[in-house]
Protein backbone atom coordinates (compact mmCIF):
# COMPACT_ATOMS: atom_id res chain seq x y z
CA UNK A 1 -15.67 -4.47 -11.54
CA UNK A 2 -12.26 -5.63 -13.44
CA UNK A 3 -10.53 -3.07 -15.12
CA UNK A 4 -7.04 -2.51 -17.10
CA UNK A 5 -4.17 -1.26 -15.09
CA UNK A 6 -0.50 -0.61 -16.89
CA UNK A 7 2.39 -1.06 -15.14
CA UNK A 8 5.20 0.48 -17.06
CA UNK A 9 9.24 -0.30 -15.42
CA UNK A 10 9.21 -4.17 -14.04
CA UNK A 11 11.99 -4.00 -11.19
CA UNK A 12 10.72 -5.30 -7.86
CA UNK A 13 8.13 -2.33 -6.84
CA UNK A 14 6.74 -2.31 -10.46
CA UNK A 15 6.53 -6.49 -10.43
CA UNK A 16 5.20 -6.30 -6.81
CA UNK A 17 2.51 -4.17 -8.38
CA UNK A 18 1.51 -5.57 -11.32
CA UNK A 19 1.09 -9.36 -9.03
CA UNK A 20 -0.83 -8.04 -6.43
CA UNK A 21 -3.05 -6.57 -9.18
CA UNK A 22 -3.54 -9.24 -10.80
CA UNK A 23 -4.21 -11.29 -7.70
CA UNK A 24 -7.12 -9.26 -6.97
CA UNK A 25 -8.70 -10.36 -10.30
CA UNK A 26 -7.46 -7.26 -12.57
CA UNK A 27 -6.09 -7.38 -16.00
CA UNK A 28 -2.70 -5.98 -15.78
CA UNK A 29 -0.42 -4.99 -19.06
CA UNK A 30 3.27 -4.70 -17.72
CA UNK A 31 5.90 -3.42 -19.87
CA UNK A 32 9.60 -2.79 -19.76
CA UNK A 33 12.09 -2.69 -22.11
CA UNK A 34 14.31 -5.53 -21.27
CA UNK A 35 12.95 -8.42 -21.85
CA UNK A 36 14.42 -10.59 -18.73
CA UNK A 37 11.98 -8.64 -17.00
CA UNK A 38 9.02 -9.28 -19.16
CA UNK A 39 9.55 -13.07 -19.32
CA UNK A 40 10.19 -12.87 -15.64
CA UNK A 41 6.55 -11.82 -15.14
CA UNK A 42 4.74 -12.74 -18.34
CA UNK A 43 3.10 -16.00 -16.19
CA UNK A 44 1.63 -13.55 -13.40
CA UNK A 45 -0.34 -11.00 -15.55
CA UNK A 46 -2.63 -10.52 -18.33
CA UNK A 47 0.08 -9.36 -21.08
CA UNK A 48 3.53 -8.95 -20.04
CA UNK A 49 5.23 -6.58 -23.40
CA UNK A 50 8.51 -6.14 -23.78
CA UNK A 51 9.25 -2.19 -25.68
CA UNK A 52 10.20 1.57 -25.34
CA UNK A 53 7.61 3.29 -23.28
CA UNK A 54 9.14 6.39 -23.86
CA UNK A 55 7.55 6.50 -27.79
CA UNK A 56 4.25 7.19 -27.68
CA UNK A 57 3.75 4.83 -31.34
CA UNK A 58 4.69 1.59 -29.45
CA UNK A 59 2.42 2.50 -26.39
CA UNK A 60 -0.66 2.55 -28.72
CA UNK A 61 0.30 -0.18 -30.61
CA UNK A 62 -0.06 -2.58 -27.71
CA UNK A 63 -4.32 -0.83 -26.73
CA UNK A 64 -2.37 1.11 -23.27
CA UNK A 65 -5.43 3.97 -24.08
CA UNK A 66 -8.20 1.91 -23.16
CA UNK A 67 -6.27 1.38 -19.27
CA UNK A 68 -8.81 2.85 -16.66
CA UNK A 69 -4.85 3.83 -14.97
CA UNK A 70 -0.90 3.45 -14.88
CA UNK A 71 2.16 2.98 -12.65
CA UNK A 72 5.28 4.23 -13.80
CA UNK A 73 7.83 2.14 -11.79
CA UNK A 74 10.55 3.98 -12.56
CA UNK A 75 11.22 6.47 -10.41
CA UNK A 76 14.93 6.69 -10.57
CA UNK A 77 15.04 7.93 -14.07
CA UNK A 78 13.74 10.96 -14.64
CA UNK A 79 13.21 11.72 -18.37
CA UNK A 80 12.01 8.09 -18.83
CA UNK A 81 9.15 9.20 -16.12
CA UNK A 82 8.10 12.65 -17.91
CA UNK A 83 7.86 10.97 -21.13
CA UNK A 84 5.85 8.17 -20.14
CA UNK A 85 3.85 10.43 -18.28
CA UNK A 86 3.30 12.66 -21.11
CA UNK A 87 2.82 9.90 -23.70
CA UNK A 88 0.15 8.52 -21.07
CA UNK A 89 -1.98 11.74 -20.84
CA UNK A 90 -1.59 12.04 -24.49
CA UNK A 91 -2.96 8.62 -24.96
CA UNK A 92 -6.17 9.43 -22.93
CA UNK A 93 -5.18 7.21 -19.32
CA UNK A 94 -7.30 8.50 -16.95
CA UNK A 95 -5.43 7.84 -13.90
CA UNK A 96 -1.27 8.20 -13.25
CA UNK A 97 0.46 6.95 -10.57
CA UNK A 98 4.23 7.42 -9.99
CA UNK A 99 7.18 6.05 -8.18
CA UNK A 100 9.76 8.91 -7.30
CA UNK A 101 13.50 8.53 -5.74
CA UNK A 102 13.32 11.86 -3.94
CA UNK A 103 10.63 14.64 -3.71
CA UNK A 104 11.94 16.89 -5.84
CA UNK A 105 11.34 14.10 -8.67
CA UNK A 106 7.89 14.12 -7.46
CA UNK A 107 7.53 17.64 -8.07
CA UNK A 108 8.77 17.81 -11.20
CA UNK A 109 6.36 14.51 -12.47
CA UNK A 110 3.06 16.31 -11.53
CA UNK A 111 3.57 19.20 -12.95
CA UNK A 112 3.86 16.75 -15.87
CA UNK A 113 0.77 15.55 -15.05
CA UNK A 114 1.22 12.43 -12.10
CA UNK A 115 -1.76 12.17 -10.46
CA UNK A 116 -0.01 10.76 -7.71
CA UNK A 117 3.12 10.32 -6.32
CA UNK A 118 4.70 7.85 -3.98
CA UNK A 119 7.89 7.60 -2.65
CA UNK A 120 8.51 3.92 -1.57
CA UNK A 121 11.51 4.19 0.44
CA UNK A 122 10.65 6.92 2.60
CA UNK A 123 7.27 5.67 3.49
CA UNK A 124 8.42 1.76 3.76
CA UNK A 125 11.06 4.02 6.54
CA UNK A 126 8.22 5.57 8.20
CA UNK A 127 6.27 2.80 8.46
CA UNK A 128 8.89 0.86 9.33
CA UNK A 129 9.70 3.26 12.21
CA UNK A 130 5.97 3.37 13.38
CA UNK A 131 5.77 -0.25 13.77
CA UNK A 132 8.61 -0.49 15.85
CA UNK A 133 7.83 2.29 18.08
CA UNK A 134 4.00 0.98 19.08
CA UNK A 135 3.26 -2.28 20.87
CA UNK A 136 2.66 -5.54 19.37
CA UNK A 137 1.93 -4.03 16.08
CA UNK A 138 1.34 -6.33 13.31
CA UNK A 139 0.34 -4.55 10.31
CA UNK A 140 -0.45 -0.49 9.77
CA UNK A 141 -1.51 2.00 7.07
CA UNK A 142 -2.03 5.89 7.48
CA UNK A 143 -5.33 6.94 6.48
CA UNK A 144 -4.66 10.69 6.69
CA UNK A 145 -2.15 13.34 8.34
CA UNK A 146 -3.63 12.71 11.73
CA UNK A 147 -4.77 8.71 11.98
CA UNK A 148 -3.72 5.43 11.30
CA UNK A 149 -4.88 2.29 11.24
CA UNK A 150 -3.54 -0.41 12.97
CA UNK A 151 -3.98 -4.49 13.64
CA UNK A 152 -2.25 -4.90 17.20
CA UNK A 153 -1.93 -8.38 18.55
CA UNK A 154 -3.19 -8.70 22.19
CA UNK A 155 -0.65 -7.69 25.51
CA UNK A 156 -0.47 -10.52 27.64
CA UNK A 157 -2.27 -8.22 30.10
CA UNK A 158 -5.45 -7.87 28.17
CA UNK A 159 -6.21 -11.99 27.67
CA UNK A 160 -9.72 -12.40 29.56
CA UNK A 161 -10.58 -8.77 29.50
CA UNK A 162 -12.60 -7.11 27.30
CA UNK A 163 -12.75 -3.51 25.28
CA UNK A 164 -14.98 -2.52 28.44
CA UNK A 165 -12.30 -3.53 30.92
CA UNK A 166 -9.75 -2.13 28.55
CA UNK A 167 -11.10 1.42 28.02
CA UNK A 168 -8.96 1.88 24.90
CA UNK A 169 -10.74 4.91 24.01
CA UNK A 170 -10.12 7.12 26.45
CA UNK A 171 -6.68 5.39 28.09
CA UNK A 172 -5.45 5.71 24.33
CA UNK A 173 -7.75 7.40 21.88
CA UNK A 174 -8.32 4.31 19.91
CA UNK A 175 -11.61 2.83 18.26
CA UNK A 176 -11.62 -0.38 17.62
CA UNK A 177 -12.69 -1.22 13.94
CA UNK A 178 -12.70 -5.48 14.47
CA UNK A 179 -11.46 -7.86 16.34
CA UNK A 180 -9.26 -11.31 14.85
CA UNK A 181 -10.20 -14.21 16.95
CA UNK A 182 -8.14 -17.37 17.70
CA UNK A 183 -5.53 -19.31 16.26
CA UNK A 184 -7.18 -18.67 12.32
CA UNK A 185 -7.68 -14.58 13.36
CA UNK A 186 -11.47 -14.85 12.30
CA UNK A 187 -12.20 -11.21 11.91
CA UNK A 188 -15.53 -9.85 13.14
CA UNK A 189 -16.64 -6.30 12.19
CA UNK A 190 -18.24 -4.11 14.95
CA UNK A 191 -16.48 -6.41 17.68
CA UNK A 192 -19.15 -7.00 20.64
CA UNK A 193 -17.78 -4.92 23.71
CA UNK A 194 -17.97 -7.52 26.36
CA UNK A 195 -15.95 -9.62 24.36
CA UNK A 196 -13.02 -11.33 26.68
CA UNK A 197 -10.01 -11.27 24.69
CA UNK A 198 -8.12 -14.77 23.93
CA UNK A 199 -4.10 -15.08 23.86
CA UNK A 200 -3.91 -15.61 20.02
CA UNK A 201 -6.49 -12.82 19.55
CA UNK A 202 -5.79 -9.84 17.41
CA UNK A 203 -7.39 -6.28 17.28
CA UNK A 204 -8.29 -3.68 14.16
CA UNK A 205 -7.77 -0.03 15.56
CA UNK A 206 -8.07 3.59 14.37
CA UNK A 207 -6.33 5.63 16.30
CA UNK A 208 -4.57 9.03 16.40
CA UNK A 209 -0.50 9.22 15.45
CA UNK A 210 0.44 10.53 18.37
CA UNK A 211 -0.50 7.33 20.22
CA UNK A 212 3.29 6.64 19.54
CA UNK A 213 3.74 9.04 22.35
CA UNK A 214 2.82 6.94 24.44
CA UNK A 215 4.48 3.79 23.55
CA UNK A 216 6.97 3.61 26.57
CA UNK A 217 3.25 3.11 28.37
CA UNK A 218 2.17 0.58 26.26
CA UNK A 219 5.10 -1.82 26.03
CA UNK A 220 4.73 -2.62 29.89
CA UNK A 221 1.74 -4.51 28.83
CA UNK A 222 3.48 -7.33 26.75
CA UNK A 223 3.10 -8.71 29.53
């Protein structure tokens, strides 16, 4: 079902937003305050306003109260953040994302009434980190404190086996969610075990974080 998001501050995480948003078929209202970055964008989403979301009067002049939720992109300033948080909740938006520079930020803007907090730079770090410690990893996202998921493109060593062969699970606790076949990565859910894997095959695994433990283990299999 389509619904409204607002994506208030228009630098490169709050225009990276307010895209892939819109790319997925939702109507997106972005809004900053210089208008270089409202023209900049104004093609990509639904309305694209240029004015002071820190006054609560020019917020519900442009409909932001009937947005199912917000990002506030502008997590290096700090007052601008409370009071379009604040103006926000006043205005009835059910749902409040925001970007923080540091933790401490993101204290301070839930207790204002963020619903959530991210902080970009530490987690693009992490992630960042993760990759580069496991094998042959191509894409992954942390579902909670303890697992990830990841897509892993296939070792050398594993072409013409299968997961049977393999034993992921128990060699290193991970379930696999799909496999990517072939040169086009045609992904099939609930992969058939017997399976032999192909060269430009990829695979969709859940597994537990410390499987980085063991990435010394797993690099010998590039193969």
């Amino acid at each position: 079902m389509k619904k409204t998001y607002l994506v208030l501050g228009l630098g490169i995480f709050g225009s990276s937003a307010a895209k892939e948003l819109t790319k997925y078929g939702q109507d997106v209202i972005a809004i900053d305050k210089d208008m270089a970055c409202v023209e900049r964008l104004d093609e990509f989403v639904t309305q694209a306003v240029c004015l002071d979301f820190t006054d609560i009067d020019e917020l519900r002049a442009v409909g932001v109260a009937d947005a199912n939720a917000a990002i506030i992109a502008t997590g290096s300033r700090l007052e601008e953040s409370i009071l379009a948080i604040m103006n926000l909740k006043q205005l009835g938006v059910p749902f409040i994302l925001a970007k923080a520079k540091n933790k401490r930020y993101g204290e301070i803007m839930s207790k204002c009434g963020a619903d959530k907090i991210v902080l970009p730079e530490k987690e693009a770090g992490i992630r960042m980190a993760k990759t580069l410690l496991a094998w042959n990893v191509i894409d992954l996202m942390d579902i909670d404190s303890d697992y990830s998921i990841m897509e892993i493109k296939i070792p050398a060593s594993w072409v013409g086996k299968s997961l049977i062969d393999l034993d992921i699970r128990n060699r290193y606790g991970m379930n696999a969610l799909g496999i990517k076949s072939g040169a086009e990565h045609k992904l099939s859910i609930n992969p058939d075990p017997s399976y032999a894997f192909g060269a430009d095959d990829a695979v969709l695994v859940v597994a537990q974080k410390d499987i980085f433990k063991h990435y010394d283990e797993l690099l010998k299999e590039r193969g």
